[in-house]
Protein backbone atom coordinates (compact mmCIF):
# COMPACT_ATOMS: atom_id res chain seq x y z
CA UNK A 1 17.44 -22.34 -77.18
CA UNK A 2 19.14 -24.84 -74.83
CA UNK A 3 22.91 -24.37 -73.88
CA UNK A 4 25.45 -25.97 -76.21
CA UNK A 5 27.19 -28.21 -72.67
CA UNK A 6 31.27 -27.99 -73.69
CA UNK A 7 32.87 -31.17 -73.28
CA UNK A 8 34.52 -29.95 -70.06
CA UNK A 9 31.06 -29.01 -68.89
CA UNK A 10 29.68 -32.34 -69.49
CA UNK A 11 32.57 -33.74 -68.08
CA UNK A 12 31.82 -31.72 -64.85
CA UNK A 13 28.25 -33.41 -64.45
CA UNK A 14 28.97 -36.63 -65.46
CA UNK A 15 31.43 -36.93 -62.39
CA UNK A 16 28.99 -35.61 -60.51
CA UNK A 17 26.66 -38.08 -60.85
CA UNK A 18 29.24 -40.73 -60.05
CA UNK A 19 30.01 -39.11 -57.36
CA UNK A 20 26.19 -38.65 -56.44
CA UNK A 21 25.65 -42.78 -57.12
CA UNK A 22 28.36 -43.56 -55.55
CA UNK A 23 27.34 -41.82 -52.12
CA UNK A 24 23.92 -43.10 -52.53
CA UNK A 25 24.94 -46.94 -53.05
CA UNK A 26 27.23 -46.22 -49.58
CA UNK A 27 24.11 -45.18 -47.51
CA UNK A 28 23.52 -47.61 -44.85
CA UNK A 29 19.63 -46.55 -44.95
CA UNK A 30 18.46 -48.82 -47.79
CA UNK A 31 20.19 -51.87 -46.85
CA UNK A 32 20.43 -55.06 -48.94
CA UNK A 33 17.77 -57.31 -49.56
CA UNK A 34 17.05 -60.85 -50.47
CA UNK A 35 13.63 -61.04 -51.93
CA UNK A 36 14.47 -64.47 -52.84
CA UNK A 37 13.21 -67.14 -50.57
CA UNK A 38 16.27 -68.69 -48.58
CA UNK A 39 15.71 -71.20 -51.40
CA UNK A 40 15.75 -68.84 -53.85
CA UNK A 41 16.95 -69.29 -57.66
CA UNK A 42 20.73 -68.87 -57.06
CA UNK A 43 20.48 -70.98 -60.17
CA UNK A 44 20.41 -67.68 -62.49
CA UNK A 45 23.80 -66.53 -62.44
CA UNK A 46 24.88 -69.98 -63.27
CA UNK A 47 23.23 -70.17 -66.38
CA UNK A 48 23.92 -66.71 -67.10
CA UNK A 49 27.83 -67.95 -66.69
CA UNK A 50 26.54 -70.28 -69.66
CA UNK A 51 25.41 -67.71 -72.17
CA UNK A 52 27.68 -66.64 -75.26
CA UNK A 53 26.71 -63.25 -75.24
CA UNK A 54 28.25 -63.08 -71.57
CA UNK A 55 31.35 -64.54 -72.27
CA UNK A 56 31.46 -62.37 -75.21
CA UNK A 57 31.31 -59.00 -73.04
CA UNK A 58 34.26 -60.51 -70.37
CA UNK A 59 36.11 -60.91 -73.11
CA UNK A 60 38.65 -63.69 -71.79
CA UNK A 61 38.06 -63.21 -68.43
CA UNK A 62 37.38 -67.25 -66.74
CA UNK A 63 33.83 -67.40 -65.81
CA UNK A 64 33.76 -71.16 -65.03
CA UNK A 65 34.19 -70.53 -61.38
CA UNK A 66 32.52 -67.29 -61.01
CA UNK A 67 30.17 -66.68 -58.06
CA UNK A 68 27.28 -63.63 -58.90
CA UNK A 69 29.45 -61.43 -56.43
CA UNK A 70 32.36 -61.82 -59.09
CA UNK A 71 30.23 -62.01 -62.01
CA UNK A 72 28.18 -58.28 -61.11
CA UNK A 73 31.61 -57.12 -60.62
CA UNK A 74 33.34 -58.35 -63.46
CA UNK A 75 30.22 -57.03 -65.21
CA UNK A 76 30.72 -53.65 -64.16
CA UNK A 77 34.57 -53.29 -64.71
CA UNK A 78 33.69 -54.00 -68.96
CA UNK A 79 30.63 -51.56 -69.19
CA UNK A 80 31.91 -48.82 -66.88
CA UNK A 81 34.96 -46.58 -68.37
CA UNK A 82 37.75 -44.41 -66.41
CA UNK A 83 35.19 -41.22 -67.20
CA UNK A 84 31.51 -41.26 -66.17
CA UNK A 85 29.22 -41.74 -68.96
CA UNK A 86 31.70 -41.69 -71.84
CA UNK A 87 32.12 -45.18 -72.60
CA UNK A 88 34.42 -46.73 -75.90
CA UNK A 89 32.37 -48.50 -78.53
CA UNK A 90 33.54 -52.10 -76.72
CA UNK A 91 32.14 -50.89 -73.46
CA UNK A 92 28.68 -49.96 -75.14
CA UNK A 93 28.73 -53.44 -77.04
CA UNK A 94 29.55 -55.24 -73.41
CA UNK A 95 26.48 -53.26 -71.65
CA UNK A 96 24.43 -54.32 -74.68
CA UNK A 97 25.51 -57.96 -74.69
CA UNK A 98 24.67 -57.96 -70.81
CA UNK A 99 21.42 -56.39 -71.12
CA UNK A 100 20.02 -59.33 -73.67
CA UNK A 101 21.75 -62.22 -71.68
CA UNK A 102 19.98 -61.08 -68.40
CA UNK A 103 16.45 -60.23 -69.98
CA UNK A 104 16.83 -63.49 -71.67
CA UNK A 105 17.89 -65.08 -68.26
CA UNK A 106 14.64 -63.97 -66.83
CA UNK A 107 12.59 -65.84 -69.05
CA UNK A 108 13.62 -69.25 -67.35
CA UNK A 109 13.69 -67.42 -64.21
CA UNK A 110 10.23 -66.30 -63.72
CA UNK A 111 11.86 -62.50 -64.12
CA UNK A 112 13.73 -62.67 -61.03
CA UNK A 113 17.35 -62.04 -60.52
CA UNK A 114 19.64 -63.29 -57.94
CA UNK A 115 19.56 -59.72 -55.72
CA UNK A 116 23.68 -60.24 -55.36
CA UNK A 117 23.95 -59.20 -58.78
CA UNK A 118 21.03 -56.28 -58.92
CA UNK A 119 23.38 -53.47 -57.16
CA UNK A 120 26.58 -54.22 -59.94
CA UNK A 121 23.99 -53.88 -63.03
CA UNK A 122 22.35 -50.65 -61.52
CA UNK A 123 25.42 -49.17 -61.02
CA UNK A 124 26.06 -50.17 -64.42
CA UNK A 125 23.03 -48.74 -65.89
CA UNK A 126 23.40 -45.64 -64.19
CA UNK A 127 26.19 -45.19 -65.80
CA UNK A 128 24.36 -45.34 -69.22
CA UNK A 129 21.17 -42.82 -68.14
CA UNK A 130 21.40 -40.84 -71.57
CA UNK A 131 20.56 -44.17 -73.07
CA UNK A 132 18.30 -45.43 -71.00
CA UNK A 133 16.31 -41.98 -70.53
CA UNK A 134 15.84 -42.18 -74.42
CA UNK A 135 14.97 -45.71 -74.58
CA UNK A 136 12.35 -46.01 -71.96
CA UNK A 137 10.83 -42.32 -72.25
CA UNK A 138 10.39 -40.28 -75.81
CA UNK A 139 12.64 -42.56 -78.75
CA UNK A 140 14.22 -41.73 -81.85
CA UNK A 141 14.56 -43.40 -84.87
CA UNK A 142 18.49 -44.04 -83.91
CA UNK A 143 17.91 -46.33 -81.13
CA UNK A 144 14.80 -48.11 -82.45
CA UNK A 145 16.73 -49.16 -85.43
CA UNK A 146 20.22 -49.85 -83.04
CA UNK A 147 17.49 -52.20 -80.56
CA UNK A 148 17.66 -55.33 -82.67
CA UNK A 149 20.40 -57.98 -81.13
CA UNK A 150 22.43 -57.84 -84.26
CA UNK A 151 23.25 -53.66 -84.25
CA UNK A 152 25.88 -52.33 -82.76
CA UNK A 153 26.14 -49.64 -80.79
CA UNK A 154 27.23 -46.45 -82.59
CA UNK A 155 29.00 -42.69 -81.99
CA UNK A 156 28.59 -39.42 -82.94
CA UNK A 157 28.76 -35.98 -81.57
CA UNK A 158 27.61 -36.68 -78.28
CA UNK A 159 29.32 -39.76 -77.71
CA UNK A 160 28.94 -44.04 -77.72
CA UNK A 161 25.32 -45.01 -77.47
CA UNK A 162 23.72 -48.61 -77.59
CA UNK A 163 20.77 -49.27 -77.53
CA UNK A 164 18.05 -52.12 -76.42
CA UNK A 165 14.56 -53.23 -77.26
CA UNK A 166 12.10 -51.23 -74.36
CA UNK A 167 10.57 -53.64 -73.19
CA UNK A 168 14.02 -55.59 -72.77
CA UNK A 169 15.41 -53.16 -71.06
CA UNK A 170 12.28 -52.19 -68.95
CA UNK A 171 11.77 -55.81 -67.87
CA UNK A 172 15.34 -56.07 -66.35
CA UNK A 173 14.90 -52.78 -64.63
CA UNK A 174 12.04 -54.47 -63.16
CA UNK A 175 14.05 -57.51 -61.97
CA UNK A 176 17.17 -55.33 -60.86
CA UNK A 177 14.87 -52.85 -58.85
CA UNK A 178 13.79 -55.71 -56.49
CA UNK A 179 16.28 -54.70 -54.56
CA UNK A 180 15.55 -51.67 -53.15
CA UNK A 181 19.23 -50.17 -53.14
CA UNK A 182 19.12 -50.76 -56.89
CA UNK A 183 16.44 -48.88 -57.27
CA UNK A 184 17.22 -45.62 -55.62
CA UNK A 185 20.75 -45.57 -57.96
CA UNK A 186 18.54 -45.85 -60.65
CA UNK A 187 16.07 -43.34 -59.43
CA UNK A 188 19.07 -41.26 -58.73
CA UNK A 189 20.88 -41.38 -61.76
CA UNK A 190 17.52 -40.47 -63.67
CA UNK A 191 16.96 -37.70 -60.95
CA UNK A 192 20.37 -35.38 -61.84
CA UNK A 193 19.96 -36.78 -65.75
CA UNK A 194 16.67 -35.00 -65.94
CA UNK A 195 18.01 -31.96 -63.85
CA UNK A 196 21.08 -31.56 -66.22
CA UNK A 197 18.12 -31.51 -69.23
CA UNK A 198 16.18 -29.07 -67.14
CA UNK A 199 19.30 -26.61 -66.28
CA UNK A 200 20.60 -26.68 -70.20
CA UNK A 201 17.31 -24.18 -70.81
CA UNK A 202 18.18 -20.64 -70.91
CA UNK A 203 15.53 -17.89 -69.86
CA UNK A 204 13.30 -16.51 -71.85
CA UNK A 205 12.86 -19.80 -74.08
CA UNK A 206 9.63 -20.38 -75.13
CA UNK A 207 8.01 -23.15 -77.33
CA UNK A 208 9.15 -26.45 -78.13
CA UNK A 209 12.60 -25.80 -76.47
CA UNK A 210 10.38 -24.93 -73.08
CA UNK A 211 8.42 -27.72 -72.97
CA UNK A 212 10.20 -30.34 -74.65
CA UNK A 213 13.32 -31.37 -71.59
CA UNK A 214 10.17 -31.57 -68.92
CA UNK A 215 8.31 -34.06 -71.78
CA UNK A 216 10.88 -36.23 -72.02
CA UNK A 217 11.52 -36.57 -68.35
CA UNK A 218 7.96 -37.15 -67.65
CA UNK A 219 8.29 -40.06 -69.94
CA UNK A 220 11.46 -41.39 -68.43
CA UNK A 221 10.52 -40.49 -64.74
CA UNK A 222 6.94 -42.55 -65.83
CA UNK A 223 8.72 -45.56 -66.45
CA UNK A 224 10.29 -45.77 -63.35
CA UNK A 225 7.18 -45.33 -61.65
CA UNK A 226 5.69 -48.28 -63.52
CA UNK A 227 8.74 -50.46 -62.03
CA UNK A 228 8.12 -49.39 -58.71
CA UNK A 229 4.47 -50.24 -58.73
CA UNK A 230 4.89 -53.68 -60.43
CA UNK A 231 7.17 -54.29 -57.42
CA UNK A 232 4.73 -52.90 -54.68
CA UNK A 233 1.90 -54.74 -56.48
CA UNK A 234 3.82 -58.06 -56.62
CA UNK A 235 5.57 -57.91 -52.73
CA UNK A 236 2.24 -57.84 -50.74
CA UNK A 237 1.62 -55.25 -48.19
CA UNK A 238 4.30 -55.88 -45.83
CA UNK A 239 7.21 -56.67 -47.28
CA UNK A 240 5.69 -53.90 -50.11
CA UNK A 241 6.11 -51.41 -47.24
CA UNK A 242 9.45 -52.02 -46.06
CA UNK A 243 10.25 -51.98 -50.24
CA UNK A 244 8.77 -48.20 -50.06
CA UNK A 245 10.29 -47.58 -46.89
CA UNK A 246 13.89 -48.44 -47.92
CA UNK A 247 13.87 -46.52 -51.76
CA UNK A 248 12.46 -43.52 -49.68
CA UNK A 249 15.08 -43.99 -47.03
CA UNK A 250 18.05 -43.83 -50.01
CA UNK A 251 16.73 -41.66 -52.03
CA UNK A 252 16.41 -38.98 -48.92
CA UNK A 253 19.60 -40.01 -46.73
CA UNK A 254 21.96 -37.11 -46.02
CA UNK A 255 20.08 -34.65 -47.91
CA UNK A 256 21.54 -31.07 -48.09
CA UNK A 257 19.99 -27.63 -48.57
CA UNK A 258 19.70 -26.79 -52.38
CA UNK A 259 22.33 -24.09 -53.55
CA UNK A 260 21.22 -21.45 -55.39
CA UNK A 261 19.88 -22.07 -59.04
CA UNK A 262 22.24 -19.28 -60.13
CA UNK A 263 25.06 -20.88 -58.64
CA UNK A 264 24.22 -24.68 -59.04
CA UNK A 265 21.47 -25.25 -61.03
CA UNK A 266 21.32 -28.76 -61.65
CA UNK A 267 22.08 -29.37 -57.65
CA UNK A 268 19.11 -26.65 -56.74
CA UNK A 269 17.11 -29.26 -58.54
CA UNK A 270 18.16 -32.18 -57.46
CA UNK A 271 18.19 -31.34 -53.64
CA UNK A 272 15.05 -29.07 -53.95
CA UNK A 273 13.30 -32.54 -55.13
CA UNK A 274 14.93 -34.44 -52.32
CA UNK A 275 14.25 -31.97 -49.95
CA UNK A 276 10.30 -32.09 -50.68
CA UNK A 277 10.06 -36.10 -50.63
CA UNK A 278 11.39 -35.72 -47.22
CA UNK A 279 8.79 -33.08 -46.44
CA UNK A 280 6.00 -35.51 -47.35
CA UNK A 281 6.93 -38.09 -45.79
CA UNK A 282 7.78 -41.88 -45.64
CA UNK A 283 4.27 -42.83 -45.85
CA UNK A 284 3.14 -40.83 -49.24
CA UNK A 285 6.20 -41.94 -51.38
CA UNK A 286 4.78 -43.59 -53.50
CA UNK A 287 2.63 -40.38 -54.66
CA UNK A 288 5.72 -37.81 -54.28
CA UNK A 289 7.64 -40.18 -56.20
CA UNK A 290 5.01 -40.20 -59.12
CA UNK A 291 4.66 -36.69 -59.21
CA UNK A 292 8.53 -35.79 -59.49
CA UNK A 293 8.45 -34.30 -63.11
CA UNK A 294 6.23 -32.13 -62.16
CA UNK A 295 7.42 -30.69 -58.97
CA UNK A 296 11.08 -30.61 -60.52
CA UNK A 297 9.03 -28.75 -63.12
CA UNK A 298 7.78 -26.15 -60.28
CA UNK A 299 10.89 -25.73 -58.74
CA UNK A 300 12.67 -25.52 -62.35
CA UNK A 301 9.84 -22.80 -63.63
CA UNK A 302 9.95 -20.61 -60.36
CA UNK A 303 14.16 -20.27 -60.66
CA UNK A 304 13.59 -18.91 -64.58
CA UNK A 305 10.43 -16.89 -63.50
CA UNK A 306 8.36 -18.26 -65.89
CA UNK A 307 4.59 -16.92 -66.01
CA UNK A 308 2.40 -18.56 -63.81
CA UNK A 309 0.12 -19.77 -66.50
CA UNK A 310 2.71 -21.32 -68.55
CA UNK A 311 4.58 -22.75 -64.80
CA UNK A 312 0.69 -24.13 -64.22
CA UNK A 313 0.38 -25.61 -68.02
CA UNK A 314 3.70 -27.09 -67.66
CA UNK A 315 3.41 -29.11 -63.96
CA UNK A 316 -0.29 -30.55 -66.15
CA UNK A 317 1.42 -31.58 -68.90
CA UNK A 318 4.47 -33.14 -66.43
CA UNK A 319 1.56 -35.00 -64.42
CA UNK A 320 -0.68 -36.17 -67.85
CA UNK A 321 3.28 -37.19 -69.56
CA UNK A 322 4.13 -39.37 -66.63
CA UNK A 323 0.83 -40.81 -65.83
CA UNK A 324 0.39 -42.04 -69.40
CA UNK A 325 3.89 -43.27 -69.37
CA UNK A 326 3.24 -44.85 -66.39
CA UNK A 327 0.42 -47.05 -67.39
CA UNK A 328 1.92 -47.54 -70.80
CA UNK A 329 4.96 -49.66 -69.07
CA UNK A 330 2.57 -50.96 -66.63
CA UNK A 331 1.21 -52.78 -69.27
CA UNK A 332 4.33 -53.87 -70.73
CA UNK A 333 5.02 -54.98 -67.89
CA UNK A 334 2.10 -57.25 -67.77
């Protein structure tokens, strides 16, 4: 059976994933990017300034003379509370309200996004993984029916959750992850979310309780991958390269030895991951990034001594999961 997490113990890894983000978003490696000609559609946070459901999440906060520099960070300070991840039902509403302004922002934009503003909603997002992992990997009846514009979000045991329509919320992770910084705090966020999922098994659990924390990462993990290839396809080879170059760079900057799984379990699986894209190497990201569930699965199934048939049945079932959820967003993504 997975662990019951106390509040204290959630607590505990929420703040270190804020603490992770927040180290990652401070790497000079990745460096910021303006995939928008010099040209470019500036033009998106101004109408965004314009849209109700905007104004509704500032609350009364002056947008008139916002720039997207104040607007990503005014954006931030409504969605983001004092505790990472735990967010107050006007928070979740906020996040919600700026998730359907921007997707519907992208419609008149071509589905591009001033980059100024892409760091400020990742960070954002981040903040909302246990959504978001849901959302865009294996669903539940609570946050199809809390998708529609109209629902609110909700609470219960676990916390505030909203909830978006996935390919919404897919299609503005697209835009955001242009920007290549953006990306690896997504990535990154999704990396210790699926670790935490991974750690909460106990050994010797077998069944659906085994196999069901890799599944849903796969899915999740999948999605991501699907971003990162609409981006590669849509950049062209060069400036697709440096795209690859700079997400490996972040996502591998600083990267420790892994503790102990005894000691630090969701860490061990974090930094064993990181440590392995660095083994393989800037130019076969693209493939180590695609194959994460499973090799978090490998690592994961080695520290609980699982059999090798079940550790071998598990990294196929990671690779089949995240393939098919790959292509499935691929061609949402049109």
């Amino acid at each position: 059976m997975p662990e019951t997490s106390s509040p204290n113990a959630r607590r505990s890894r929420l703040v270190a994933l804020t603490v992770f983000v927040a180290c990652v978003a401070a790497a000079g490696g990745v460096g910021a990017w303006l995939l928008l000609d010099s040209d470019g559609d500036s033009g998106s946070c101004e109408e965004l300034l314009q849209d109700k459901r905007i104004h509704e999440a500032l609350g009364d906060k002056k947008t008139a003379d916002m720039d997207c520099s104040e607007l990503g960070a005014a954006i931030r300070k409504v969605t983001v509370g004092a505790a990472p991840g735990q967010h107050s039902l006007q928070q979740a509403q906020a996040m919600k309200n700026v998730l359907i302004a921007v997707e519907k922002n992208l419609e008149s934009t071509g589905g591009r996004l001033d980059p100024t503003l892409s760091e400020p909603l990742a960070e954002s997002l981040a903040d909302y993984t246990a959504d978001t992992e849901v959302i865009l990997g294996i669903s539940n009846a609570d946050y199809v029916s809390s998708s529609l514009p109209s629902e609110p979000p909700w609470e219960d045991a676990d916390g505030v959750h909203m909830s978006v329509p996935r390919t919404s919320l897919l299609r503005t992770v697209r835009a955001v992850s242009e920007e290549p910084r953006a990306y690896v705090l997504l990535r990154t966020a999704a990396t210790r979310h699926a670790a935490e999922g991974l750690a909460a098994v106990k050994r010797d659990t077998t069944g659906a309780e085994l196999t069901a924390p890799p599944a849903r990462n796969a899915r999740a993990l999948g999605a991501l991958d699907a971003v990162a290839a609409d981006i590669r396809r849509d950049l062209g080879k060069s400036r697709a390269a440096r795209w690859e170059r700079d997400v490996f760079e972040g996502l591998t900057e600083k990267a420790p030895q892994p503790p102990s799984y005894s000691k630090d379990p969701v860490n061990h699986l974090v930094e064993s991951w990181r440590q392995a894209l660095l083994s393989d190497g800037a130019e076969n990201s693209p493939t180590a990034l695609e194959e994460q569930s499973a090799d978090m699965v490998d690592t994961w199934g080695k520290a609980l001594e699982l059999d090798s048939k079940v550790q071998v049945s598990l990294r196929k079932d990671s690779l089949d999961s995240s393939y098919h959820a790959r292509n499935d967003a691929l061609r949402e993504l049109g």
